[in-house]
Protein backbone atom coordinates (compact mmCIF):
# COMPACT_ATOMS: atom_id res chain seq x y z
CA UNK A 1 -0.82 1.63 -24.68
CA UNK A 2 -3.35 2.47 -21.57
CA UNK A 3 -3.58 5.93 -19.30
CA UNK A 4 -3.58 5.32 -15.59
CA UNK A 5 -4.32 7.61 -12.92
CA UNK A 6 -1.81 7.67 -9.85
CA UNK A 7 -3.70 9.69 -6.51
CA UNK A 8 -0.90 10.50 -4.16
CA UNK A 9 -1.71 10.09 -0.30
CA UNK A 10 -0.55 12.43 2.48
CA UNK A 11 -2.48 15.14 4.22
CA UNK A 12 -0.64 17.96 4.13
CA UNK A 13 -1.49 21.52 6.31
CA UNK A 14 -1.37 24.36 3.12
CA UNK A 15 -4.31 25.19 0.93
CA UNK A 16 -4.94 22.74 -1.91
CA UNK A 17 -6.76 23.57 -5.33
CA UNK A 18 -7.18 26.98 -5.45
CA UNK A 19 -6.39 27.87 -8.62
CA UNK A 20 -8.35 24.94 -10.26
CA UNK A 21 -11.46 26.04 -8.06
CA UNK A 22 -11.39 29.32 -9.37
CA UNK A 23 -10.84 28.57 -12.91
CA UNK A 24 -13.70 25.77 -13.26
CA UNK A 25 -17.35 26.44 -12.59
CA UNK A 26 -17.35 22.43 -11.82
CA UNK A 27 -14.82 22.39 -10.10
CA UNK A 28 -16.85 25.05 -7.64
CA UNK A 29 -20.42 22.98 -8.02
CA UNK A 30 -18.09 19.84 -6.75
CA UNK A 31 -17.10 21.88 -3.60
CA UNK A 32 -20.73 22.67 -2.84
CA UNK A 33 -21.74 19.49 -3.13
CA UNK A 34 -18.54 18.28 -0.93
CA UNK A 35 -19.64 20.45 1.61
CA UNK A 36 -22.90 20.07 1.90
CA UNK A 37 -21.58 16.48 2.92
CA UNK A 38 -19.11 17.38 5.92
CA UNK A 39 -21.09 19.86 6.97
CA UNK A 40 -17.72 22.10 6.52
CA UNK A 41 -17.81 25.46 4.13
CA UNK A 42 -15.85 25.52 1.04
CA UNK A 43 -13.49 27.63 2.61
CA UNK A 44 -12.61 25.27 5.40
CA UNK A 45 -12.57 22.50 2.73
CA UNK A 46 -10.45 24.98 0.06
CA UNK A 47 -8.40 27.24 1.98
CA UNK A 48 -9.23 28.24 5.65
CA UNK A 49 -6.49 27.14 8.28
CA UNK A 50 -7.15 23.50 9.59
CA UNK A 51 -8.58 22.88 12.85
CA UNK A 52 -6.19 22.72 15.72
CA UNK A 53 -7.55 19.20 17.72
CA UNK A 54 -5.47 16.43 15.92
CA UNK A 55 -8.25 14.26 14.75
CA UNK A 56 -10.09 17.30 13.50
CA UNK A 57 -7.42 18.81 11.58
CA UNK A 58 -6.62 15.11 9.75
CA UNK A 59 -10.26 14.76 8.97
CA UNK A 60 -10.89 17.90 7.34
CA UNK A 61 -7.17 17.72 5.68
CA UNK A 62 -7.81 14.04 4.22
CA UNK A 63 -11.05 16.04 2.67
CA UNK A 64 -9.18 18.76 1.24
CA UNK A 65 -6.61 16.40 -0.33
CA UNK A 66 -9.54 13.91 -1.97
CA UNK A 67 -11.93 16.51 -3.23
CA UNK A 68 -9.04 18.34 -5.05
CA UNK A 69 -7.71 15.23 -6.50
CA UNK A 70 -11.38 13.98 -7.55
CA UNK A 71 -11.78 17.61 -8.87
CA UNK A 72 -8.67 17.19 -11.18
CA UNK A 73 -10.19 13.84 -12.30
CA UNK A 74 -13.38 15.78 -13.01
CA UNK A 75 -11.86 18.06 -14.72
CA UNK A 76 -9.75 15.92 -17.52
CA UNK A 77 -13.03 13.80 -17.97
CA UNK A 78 -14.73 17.01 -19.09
CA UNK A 79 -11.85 16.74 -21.54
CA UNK A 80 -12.31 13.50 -22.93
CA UNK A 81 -9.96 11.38 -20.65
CA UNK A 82 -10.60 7.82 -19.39
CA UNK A 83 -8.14 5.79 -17.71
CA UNK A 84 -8.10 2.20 -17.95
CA UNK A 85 -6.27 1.70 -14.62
CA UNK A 86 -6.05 3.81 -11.09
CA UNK A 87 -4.73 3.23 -7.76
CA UNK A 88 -3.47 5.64 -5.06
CA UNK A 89 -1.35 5.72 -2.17
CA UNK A 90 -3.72 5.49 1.47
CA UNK A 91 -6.09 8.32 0.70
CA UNK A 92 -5.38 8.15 -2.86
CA UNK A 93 -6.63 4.77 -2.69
CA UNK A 94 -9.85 5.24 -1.20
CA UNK A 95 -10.22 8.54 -3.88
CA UNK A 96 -9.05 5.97 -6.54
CA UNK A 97 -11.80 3.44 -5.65
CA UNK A 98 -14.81 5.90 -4.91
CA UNK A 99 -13.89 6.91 -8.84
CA UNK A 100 -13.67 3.06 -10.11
CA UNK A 101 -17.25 2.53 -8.81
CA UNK A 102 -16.53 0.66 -5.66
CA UNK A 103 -17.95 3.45 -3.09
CA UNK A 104 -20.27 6.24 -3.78
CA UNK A 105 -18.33 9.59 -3.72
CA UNK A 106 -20.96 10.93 -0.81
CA UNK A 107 -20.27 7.81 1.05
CA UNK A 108 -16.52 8.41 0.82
CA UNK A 109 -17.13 12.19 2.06
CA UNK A 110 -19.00 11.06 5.15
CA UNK A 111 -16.77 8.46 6.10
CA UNK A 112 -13.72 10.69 5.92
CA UNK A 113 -15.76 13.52 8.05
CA UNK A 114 -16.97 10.64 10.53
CA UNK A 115 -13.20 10.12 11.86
CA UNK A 116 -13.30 13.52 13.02
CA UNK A 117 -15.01 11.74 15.93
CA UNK A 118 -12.24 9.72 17.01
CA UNK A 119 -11.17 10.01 20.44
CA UNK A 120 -7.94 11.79 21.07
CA UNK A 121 -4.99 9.66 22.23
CA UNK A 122 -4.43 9.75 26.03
CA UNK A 123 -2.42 12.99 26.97
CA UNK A 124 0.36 11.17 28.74
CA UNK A 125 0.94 8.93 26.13
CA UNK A 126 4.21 9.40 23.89
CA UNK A 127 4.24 11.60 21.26
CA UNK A 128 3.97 10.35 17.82
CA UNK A 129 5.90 11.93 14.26
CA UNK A 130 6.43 10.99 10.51
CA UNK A 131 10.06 11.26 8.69
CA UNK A 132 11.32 10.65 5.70
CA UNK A 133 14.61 8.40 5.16
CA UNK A 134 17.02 8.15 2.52
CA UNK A 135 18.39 4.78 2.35
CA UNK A 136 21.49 4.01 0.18
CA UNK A 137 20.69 1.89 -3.15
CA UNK A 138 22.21 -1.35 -2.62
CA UNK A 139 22.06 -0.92 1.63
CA UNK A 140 20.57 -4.54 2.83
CA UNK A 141 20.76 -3.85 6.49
CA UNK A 142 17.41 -2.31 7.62
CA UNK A 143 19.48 0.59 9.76
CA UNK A 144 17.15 2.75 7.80
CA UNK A 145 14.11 0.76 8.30
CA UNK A 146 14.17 1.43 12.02
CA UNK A 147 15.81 -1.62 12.44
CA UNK A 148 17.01 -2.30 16.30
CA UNK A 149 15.30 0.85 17.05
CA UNK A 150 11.67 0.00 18.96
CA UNK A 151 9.19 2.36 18.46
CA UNK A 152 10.17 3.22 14.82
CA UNK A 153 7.71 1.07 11.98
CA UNK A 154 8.25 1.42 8.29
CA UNK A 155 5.16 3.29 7.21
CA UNK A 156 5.81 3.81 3.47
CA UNK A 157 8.41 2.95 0.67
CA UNK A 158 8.30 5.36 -2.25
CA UNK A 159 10.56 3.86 -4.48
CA UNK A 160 14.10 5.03 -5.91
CA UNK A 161 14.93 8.99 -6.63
CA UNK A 162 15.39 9.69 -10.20
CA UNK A 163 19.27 9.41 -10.00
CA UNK A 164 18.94 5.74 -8.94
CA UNK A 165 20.92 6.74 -5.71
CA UNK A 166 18.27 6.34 -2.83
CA UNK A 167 15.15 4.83 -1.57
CA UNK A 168 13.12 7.07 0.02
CA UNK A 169 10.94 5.24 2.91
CA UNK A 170 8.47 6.96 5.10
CA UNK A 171 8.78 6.22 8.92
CA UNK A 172 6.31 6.26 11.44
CA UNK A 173 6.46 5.79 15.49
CA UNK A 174 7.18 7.77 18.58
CA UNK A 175 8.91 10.93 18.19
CA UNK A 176 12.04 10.18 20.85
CA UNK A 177 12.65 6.66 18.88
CA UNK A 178 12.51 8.89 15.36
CA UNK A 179 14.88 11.01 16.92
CA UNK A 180 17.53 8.39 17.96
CA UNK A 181 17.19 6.85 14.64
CA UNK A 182 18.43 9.81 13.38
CA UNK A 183 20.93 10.44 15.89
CA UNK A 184 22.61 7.36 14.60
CA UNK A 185 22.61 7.58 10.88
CA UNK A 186 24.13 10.01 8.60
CA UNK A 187 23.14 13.72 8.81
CA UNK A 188 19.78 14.32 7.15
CA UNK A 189 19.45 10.90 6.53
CA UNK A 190 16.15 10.91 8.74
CA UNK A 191 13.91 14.41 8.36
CA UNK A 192 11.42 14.19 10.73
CA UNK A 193 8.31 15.82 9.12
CA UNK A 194 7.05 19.46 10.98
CA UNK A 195 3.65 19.45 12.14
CA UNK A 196 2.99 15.78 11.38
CA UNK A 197 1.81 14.59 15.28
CA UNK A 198 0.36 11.08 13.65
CA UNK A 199 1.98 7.92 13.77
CA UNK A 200 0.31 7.18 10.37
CA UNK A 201 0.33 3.18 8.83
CA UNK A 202 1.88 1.73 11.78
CA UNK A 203 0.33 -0.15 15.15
CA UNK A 204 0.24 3.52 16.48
CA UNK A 205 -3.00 4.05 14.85
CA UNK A 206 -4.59 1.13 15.59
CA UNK A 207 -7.10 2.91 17.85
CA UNK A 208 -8.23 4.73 14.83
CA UNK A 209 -8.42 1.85 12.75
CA UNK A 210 -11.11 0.39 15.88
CA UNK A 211 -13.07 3.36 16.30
CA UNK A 212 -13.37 3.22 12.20
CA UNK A 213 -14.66 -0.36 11.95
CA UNK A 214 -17.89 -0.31 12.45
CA UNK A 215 -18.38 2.42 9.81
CA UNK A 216 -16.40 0.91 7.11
CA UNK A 217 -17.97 -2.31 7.74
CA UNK A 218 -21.61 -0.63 7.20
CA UNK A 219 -20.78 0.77 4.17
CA UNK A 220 -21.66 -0.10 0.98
CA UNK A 221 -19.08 -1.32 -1.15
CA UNK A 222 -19.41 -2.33 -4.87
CA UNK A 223 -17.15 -4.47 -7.52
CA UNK A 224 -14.67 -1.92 -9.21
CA UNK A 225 -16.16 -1.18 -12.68
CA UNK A 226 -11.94 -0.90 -13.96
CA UNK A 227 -8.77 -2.24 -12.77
CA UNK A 228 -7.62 -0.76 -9.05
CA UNK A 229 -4.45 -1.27 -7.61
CA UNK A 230 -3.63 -1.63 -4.08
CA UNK A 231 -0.68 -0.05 -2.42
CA UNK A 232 -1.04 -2.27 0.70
CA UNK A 233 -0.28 -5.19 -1.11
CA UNK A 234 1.01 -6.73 -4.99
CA UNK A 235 -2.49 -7.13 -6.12
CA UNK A 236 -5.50 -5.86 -8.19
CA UNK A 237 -8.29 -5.11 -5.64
CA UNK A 238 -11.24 -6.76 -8.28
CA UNK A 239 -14.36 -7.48 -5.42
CA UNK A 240 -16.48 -5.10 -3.03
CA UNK A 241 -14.84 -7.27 -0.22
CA UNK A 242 -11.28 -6.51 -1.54
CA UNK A 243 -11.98 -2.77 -1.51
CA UNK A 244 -13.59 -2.77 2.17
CA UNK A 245 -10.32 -4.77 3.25
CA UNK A 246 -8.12 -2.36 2.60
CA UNK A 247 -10.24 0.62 3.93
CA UNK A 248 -9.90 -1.25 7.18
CA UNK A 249 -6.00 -2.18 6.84
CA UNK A 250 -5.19 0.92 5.56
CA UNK A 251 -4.88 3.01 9.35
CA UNK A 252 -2.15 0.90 10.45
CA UNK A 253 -0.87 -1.00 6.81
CA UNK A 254 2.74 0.21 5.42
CA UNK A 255 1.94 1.95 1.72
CA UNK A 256 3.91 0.95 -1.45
CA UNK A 257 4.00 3.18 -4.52
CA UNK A 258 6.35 0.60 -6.36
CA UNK A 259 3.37 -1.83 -5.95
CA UNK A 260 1.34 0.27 -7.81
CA UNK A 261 3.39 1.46 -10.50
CA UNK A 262 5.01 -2.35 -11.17
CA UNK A 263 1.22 -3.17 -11.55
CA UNK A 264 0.39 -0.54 -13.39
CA UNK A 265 3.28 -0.92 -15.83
CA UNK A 266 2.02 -4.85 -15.91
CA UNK A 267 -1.39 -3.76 -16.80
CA UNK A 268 -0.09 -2.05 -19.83
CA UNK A 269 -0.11 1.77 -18.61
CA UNK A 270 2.50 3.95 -20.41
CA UNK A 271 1.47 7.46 -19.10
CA UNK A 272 0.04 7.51 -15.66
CA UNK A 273 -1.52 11.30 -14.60
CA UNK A 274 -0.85 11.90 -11.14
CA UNK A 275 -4.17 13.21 -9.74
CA UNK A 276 -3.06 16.68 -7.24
CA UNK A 277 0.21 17.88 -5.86
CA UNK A 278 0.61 15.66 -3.02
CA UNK A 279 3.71 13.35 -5.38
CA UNK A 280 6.21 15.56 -5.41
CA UNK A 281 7.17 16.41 -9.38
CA UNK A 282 10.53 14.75 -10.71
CA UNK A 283 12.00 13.49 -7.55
CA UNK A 284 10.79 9.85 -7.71
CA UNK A 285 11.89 7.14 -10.71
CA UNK A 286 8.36 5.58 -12.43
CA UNK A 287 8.89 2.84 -15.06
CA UNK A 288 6.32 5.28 -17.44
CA UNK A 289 6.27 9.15 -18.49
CA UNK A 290 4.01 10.94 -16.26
CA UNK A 291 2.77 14.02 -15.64
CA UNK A 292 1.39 15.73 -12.57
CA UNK A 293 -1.89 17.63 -12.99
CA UNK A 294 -2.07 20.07 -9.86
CA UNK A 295 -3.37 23.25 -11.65
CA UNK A 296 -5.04 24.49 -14.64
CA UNK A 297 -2.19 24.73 -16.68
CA UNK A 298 -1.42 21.11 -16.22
CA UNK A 299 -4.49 20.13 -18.10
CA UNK A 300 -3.23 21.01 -21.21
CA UNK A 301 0.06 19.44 -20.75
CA UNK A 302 -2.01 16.39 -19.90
CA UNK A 303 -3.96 16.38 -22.97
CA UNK A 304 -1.05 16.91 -25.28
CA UNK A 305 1.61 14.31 -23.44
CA UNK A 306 -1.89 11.85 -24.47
CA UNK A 307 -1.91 12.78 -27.73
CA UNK A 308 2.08 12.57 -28.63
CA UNK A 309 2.39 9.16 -26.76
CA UNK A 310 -0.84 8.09 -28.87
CA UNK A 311 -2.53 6.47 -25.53
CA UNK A 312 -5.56 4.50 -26.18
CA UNK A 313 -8.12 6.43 -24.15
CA UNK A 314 -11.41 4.41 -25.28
CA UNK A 315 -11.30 2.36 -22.01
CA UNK A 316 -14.76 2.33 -19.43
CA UNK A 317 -14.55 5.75 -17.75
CA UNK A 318 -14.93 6.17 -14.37
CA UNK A 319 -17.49 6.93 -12.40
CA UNK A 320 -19.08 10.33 -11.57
């Protein structure tokens, strides 16, 4: 029986990491280093308020969200913990891979403080949101999909709740077509998302995507040294060329977490450690035990679910 690690995407607006800053020493030298990097402060990276310009605020939020979930990694390696499979979801991903080897962490850290430089959207343009939907096991028609509604583009599918009633599916698009999606389903079967002004994994963002191109294709990729799993597509990302490919896709690419759990489960992970808070804890259904390590006192629980479930843990580490 393997250990996998699971990064969870998203770029939320609260503080991340706090506690497990202040209660590691490397934690705090990672930080440093981080920001040295950016060019940001550790307390813009930790736990300042995010910028206000929209391409600002998600570059220095997608740092937040990778340096606390590398730090967590850091963290349980100190411990003696190696997985022998990781993936993540869109930023987990690209955390995922800078920690199997295939991009240097500084690289990773530049790039994401790079897209602070894209150019805003035009200001007449329409105005973009994220929601989450709750789609009926055992619906086949799409209504929750955004289907017949222009404007609306399935962004993300998360996978069944943990009573096996619902999907939940992240949706992406202009805010007005969100909106009449909504309008026409159950109550609160669409939640648009506050403060979320990005039309993230859909065509919406394929400005983004443009103005990160050249970057991405500049840097310098490298053959995983373990098994990483893609949540763009059902497949084990195994070349530098694989990796780069879904940097690229990922701006405008639909996520999966059941394609990364399925392959995890097929690689022979039992336990898979969710790396930071941004899963939310025993909502979703994963074919494996798992257990989310957020803050300190999730490290122990980490080490001891190992231990019980006897998970081999003798797999290549990776990298630092």
């Amino acid at each position: 029986m393997s250990l996998g690690y699971l990064f969870g995407g998203g770029v939320g607006s609260e503080p991340r990491g706090v506690e497990l800053y202040r209660a590691y020493p490397g934690v705090q030298a990672l930080y440093r280093q981080v920001a040295e990097w950016t060019g940001l402060t550790v307390g813009q990276i930790l736990d300042e308020d995010l910028p206000t310009p929209p391409e600002s605020r998600q570059s220095v939020g997608t740092i937040r969200e990778s340096v606390h979930a590398i730090a967590v990694h850091d963290t349980l390696a100190e411990k003696g913990l190696r997985p022998a499979v990781s993936g993540g979801l869109s930023l987990g991903g690209m955390s995922a891979a800078a920690l199997a080897g295939a991009i240097d962490r500084r690289a990773l850290f530049e790039m994401l403080a790079h897209a602070r430089n894209t150019p805003d959207r035009p200001a007449d343009s329409p105005e973009q949101g994220l929601a989450l939907a709750f789609e009926p096991i055992g619906d086949t028609t799409g209504r929750y999909r955004g289907a017949d509604h222009p404007g609306v583009y399935l962004a993300g599918q998360f996978g069944p709740t943990t009573d096996g009633a619902t999907r939940i599916l992240m949706l992406s698009g202009e805010r007005a077509a969100l909106e009449r999606l909504g309008a026409d389903l159950p109550q609160d079967a669409v939640i648009q998302l506050p403060g979320r002004s990005m039309a993230i994994h859909s065509p919406l963002r394929g400005h983004f995507r443009t103005f990160m191109a050249p970057y991405i294709d500049a840097m310098p990729f490298t053959d995983p040294a373990l098994p990483l799993i893609s949540c763009l597509d059902r497949k084990i990302l195994v070349t530098a060329a694989d990796v780069r490919d879904a940097f690229q896709r990922n701006p405008t690419a639909p996520i999966s977490l059941p394609y990364l759990y399925d392959a995890m489960k097929d690689e022979g992970v039992r336990l898979a450690l969710i790396m930071g808070g941004s899963i939310p804890d025993g909502v979703l259904r994963f074919p494996f035990p798992v257990v989310h390590v957020d803050r300190p006192e999730h490290v122990e629980q980490a080490l001891t679910t190992v231990f019980d479930l006897g998970i081999d843990i003798s797999a290549p580490g990776v990298t630092r």
